[in-house]
PDB file of N, CA and C in Angstrom:
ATOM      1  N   UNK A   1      -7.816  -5.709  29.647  1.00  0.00           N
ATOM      2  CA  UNK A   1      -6.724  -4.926  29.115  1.00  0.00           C
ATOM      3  C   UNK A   1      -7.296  -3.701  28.400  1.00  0.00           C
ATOM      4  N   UNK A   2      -6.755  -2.285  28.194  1.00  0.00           N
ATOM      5  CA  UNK A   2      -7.075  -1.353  28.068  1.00  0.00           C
ATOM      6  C   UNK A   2      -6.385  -1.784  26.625  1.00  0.00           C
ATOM      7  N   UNK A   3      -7.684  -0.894  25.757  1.00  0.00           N
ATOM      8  CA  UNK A   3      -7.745  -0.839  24.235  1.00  0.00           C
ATOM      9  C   UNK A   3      -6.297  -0.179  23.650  1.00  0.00           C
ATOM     10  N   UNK A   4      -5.494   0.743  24.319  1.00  0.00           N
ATOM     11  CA  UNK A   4      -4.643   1.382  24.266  1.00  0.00           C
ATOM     12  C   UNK A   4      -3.053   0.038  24.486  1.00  0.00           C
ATOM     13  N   UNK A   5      -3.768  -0.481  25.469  1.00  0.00           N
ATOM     14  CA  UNK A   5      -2.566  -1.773  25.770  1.00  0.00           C
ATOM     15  C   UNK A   5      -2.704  -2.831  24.801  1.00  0.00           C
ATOM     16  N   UNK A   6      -3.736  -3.013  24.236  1.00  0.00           N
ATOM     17  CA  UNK A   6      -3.800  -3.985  22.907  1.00  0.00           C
ATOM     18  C   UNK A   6      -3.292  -3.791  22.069  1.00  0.00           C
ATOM     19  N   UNK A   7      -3.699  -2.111  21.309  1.00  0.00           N
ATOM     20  CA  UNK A   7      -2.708  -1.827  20.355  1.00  0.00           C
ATOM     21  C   UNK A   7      -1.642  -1.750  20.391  1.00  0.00           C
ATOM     22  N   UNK A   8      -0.758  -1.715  21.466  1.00  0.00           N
ATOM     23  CA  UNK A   8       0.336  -1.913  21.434  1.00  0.00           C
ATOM     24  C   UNK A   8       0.904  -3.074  21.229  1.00  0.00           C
ATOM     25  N   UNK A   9       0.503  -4.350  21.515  1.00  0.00           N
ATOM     26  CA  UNK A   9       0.751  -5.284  21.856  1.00  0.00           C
ATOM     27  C   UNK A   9       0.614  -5.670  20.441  1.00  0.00           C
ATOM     28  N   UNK A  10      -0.302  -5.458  19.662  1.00  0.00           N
ATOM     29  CA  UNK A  10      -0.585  -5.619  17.747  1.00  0.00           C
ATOM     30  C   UNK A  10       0.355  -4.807  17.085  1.00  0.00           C
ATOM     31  N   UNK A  11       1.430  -3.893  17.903  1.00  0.00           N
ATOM     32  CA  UNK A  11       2.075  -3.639  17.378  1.00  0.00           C
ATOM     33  C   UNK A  11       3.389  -4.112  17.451  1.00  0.00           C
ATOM     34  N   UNK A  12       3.494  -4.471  18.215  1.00  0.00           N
ATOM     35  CA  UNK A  12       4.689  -4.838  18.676  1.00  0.00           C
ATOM     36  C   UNK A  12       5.356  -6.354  17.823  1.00  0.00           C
ATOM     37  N   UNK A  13       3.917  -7.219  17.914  1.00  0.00           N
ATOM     38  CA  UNK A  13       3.707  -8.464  16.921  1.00  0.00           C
ATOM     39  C   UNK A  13       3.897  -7.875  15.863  1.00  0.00           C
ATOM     40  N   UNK A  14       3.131  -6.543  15.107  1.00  0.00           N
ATOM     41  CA  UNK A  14       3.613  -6.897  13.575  1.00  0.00           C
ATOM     42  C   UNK A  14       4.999  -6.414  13.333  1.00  0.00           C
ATOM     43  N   UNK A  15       5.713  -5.560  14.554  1.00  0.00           N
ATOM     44  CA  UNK A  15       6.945  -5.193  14.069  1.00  0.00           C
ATOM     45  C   UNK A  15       7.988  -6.572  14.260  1.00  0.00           C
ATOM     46  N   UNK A  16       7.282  -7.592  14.722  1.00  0.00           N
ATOM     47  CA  UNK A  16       8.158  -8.876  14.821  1.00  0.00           C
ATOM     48  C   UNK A  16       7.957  -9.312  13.339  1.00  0.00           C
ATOM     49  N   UNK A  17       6.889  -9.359  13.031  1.00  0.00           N
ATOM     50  CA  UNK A  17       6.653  -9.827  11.474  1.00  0.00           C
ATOM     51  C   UNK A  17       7.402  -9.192  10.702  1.00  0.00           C
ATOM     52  N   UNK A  18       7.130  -7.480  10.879  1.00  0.00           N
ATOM     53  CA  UNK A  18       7.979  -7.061   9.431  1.00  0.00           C
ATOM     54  C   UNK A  18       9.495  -7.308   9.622  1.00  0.00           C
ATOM     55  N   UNK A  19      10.293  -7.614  10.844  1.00  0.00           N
ATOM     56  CA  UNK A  19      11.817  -8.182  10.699  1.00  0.00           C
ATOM     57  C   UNK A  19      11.696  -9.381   9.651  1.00  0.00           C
ATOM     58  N   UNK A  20      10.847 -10.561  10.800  1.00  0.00           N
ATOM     59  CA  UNK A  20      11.157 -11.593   9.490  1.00  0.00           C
ATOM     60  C   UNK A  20      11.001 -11.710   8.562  1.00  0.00           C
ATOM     61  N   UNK A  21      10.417 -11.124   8.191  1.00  0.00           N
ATOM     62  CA  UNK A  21       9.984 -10.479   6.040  1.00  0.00           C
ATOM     63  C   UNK A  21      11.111 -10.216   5.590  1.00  0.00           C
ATOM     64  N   UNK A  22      11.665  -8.888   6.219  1.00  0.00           N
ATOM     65  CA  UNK A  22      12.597  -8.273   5.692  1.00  0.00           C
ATOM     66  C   UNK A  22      14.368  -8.932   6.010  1.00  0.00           C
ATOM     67  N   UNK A  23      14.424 -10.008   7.308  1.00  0.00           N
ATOM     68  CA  UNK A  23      15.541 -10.876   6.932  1.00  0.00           C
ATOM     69  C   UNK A  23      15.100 -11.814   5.882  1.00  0.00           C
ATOM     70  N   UNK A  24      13.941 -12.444   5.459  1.00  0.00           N
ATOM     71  CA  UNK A  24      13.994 -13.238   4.363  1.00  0.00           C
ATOM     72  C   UNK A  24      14.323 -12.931   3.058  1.00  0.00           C
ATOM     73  N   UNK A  25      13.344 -11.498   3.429  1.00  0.00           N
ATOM     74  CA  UNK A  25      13.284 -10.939   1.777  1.00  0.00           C
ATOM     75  C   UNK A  25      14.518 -10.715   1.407  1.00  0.00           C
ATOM     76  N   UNK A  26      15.815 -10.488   2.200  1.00  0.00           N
ATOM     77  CA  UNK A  26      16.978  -9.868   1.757  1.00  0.00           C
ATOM     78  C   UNK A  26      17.444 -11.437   1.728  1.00  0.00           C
ATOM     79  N   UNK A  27      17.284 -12.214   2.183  1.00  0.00           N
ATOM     80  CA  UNK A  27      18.336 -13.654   1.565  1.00  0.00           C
ATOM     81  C   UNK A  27      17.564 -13.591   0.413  1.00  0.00           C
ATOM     82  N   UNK A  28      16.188 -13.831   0.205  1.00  0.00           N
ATOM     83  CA  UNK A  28      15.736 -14.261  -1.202  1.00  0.00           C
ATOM     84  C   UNK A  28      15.978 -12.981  -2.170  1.00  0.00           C
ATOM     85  N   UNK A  29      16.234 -12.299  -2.034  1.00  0.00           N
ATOM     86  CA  UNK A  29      16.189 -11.101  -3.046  1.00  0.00           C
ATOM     87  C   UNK A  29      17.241 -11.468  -4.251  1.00  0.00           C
ATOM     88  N   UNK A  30      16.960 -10.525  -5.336  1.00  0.00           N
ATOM     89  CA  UNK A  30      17.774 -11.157  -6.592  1.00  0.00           C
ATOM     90  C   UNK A  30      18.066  -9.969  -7.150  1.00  0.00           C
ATOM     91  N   UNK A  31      18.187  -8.845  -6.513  1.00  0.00           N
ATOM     92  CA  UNK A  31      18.986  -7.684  -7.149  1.00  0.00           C
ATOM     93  C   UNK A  31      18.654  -6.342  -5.957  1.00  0.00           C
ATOM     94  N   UNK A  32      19.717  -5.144  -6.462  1.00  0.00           N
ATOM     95  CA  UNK A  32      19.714  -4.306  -4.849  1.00  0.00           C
ATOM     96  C   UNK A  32      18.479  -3.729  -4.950  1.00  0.00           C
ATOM     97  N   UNK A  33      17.892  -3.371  -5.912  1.00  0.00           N
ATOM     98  CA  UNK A  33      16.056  -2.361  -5.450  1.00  0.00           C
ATOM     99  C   UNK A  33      15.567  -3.072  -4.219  1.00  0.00           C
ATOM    100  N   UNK A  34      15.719  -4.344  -4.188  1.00  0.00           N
ATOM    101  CA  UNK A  34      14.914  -4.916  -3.694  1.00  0.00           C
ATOM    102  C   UNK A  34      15.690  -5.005  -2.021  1.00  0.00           C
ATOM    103  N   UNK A  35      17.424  -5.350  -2.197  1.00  0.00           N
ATOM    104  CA  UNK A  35      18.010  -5.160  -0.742  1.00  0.00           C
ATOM    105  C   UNK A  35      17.795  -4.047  -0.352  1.00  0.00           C
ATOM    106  N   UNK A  36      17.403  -2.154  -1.037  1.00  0.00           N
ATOM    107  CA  UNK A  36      16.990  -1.731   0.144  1.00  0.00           C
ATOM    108  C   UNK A  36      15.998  -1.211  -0.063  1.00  0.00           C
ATOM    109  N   UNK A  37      14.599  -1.918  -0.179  1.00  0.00           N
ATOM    110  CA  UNK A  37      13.344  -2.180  -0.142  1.00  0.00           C
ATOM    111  C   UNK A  37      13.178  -2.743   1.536  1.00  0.00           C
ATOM    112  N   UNK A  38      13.843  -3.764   1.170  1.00  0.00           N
ATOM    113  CA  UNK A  38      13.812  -4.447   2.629  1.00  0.00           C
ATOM    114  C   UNK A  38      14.802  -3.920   3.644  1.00  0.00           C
ATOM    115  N   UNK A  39      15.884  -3.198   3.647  1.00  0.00           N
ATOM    116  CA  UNK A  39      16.314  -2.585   4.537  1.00  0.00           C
ATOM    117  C   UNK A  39      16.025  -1.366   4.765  1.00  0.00           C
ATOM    118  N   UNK A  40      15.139  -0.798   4.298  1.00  0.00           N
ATOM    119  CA  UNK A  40      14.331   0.456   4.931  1.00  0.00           C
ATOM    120  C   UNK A  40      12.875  -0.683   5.711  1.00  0.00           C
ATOM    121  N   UNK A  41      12.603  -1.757   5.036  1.00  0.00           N
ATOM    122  CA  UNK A  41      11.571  -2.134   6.126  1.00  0.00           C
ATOM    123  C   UNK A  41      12.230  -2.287   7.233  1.00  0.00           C
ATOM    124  N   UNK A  42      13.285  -3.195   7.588  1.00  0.00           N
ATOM    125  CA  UNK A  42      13.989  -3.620   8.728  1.00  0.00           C
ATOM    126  C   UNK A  42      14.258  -2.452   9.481  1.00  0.00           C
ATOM    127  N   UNK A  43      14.929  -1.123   9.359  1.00  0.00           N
ATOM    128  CA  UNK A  43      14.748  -0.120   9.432  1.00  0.00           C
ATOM    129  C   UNK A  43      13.735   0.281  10.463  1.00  0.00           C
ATOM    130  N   UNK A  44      12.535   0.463   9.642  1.00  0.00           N
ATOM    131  CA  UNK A  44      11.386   0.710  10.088  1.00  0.00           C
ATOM    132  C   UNK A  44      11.250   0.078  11.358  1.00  0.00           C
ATOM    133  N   UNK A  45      11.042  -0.973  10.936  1.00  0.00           N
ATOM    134  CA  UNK A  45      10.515  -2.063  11.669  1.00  0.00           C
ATOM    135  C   UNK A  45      11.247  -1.982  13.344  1.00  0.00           C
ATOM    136  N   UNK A  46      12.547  -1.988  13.442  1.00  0.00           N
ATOM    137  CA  UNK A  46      13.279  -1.603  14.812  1.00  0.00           C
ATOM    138  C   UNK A  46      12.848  -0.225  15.211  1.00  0.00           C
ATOM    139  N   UNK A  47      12.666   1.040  14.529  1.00  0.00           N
ATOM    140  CA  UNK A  47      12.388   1.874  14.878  1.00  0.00           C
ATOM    141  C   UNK A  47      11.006   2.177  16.104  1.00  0.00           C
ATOM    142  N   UNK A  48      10.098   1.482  15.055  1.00  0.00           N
ATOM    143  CA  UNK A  48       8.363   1.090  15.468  1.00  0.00           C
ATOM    144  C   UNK A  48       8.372   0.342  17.186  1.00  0.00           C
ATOM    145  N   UNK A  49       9.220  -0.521  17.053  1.00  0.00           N
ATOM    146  CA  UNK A  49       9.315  -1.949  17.645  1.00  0.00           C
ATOM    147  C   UNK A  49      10.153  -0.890  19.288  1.00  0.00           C
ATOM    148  N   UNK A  50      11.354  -0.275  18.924  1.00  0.00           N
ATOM    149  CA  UNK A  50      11.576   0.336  20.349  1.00  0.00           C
ATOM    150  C   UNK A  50      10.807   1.370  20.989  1.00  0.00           C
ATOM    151  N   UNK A  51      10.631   2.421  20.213  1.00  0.00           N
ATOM    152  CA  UNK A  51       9.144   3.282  20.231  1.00  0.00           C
ATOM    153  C   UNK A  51       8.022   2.320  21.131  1.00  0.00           C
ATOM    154  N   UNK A  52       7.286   1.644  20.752  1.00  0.00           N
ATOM    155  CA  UNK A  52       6.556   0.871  20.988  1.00  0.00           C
ATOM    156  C   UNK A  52       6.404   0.323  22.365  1.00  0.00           C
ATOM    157  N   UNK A  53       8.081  -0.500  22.907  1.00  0.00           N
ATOM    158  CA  UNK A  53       8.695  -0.875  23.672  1.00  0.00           C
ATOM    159  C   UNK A  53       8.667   0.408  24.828  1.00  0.00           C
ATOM    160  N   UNK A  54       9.066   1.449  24.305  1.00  0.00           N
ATOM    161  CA  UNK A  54       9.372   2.632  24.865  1.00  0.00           C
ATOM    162  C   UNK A  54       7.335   3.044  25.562  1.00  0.00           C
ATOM    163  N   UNK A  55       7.013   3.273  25.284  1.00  0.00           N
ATOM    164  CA  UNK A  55       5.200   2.935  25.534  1.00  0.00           C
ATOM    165  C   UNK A  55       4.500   2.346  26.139  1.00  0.00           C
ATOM    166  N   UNK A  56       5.646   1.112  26.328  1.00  0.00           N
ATOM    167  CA  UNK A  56       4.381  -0.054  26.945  1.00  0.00           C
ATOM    168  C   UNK A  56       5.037  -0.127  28.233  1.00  0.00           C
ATOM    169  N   UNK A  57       6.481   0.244  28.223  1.00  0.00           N
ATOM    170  CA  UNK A  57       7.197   0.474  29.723  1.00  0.00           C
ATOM    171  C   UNK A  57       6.558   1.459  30.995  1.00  0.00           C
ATOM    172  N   UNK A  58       6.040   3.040  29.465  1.00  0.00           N
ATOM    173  CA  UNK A  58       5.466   3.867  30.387  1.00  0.00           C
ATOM    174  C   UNK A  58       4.020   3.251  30.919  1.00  0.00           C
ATOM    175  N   UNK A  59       3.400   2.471  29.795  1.00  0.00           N
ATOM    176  CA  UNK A  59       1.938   2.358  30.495  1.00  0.00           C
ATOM    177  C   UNK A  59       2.373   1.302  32.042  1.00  0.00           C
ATOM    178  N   UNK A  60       2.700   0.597  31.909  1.00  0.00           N
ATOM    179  CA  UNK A  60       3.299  -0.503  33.008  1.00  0.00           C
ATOM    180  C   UNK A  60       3.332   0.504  34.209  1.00  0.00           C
ATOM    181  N   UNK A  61       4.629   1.226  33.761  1.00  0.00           N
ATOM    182  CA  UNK A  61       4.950   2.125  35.066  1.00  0.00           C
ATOM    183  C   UNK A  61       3.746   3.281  35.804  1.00  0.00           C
ATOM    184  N   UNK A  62       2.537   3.141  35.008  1.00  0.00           N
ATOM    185  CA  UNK A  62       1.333   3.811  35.236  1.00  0.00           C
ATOM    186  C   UNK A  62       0.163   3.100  35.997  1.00  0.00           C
ATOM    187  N   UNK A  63       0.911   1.832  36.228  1.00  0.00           N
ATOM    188  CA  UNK A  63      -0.019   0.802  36.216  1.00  0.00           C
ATOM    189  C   UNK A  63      -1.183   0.211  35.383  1.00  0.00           C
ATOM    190  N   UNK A  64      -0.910   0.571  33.997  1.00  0.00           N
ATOM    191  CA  UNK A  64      -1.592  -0.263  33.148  1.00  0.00           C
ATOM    192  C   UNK A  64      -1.694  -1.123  33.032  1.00  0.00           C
ATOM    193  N   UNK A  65      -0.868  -2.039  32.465  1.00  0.00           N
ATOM    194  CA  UNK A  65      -0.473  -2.696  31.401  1.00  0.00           C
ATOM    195  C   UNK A  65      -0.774  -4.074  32.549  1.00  0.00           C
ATOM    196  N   UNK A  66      -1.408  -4.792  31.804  1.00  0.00           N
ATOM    197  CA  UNK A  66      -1.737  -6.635  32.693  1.00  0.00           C
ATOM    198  C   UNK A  66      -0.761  -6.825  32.534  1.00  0.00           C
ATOM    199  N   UNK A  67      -0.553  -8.239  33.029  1.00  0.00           N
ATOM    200  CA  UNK A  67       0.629  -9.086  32.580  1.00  0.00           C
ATOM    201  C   UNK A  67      -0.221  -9.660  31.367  1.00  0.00           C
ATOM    202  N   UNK A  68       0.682 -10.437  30.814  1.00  0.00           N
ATOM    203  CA  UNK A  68      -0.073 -11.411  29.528  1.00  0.00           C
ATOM    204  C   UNK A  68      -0.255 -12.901  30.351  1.00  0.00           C
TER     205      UNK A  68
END
């Protein structure tokens, strides 16, 4: 796999991580700084995550991208 297709793929995982942070963090949260603390991560996090998505379609369609 091309170094370029990895990072994507590390990215794509941590933008899975920062959702579930940021749905937890907003059930556990105990005042609003903190609800949109975590809804600018969540935010983020979809932003990164289709971008990303959007990237790994083109490398594919370039014939990059292995399968996993």
């Amino acid at each position: 796999m091309k170094a370029c297709d990895n990072n994507l793929k590390v990215i794509l995982k941590l933008t899975d991580t920062m959702i579930e942070l940021a749905i937890k963090g907003d059930a556990d949260r105990e005042d609003t700084g903190c609800g949109i603390l975590y809804g600018m991560l969540l935010d983020s996090a979809y932003k990164l995550k289709k971008h990303a998505e959007k990237e790994k379609q083109a490398h594919i369609k370039k014939g990059w991208w292995k399968k996993d």
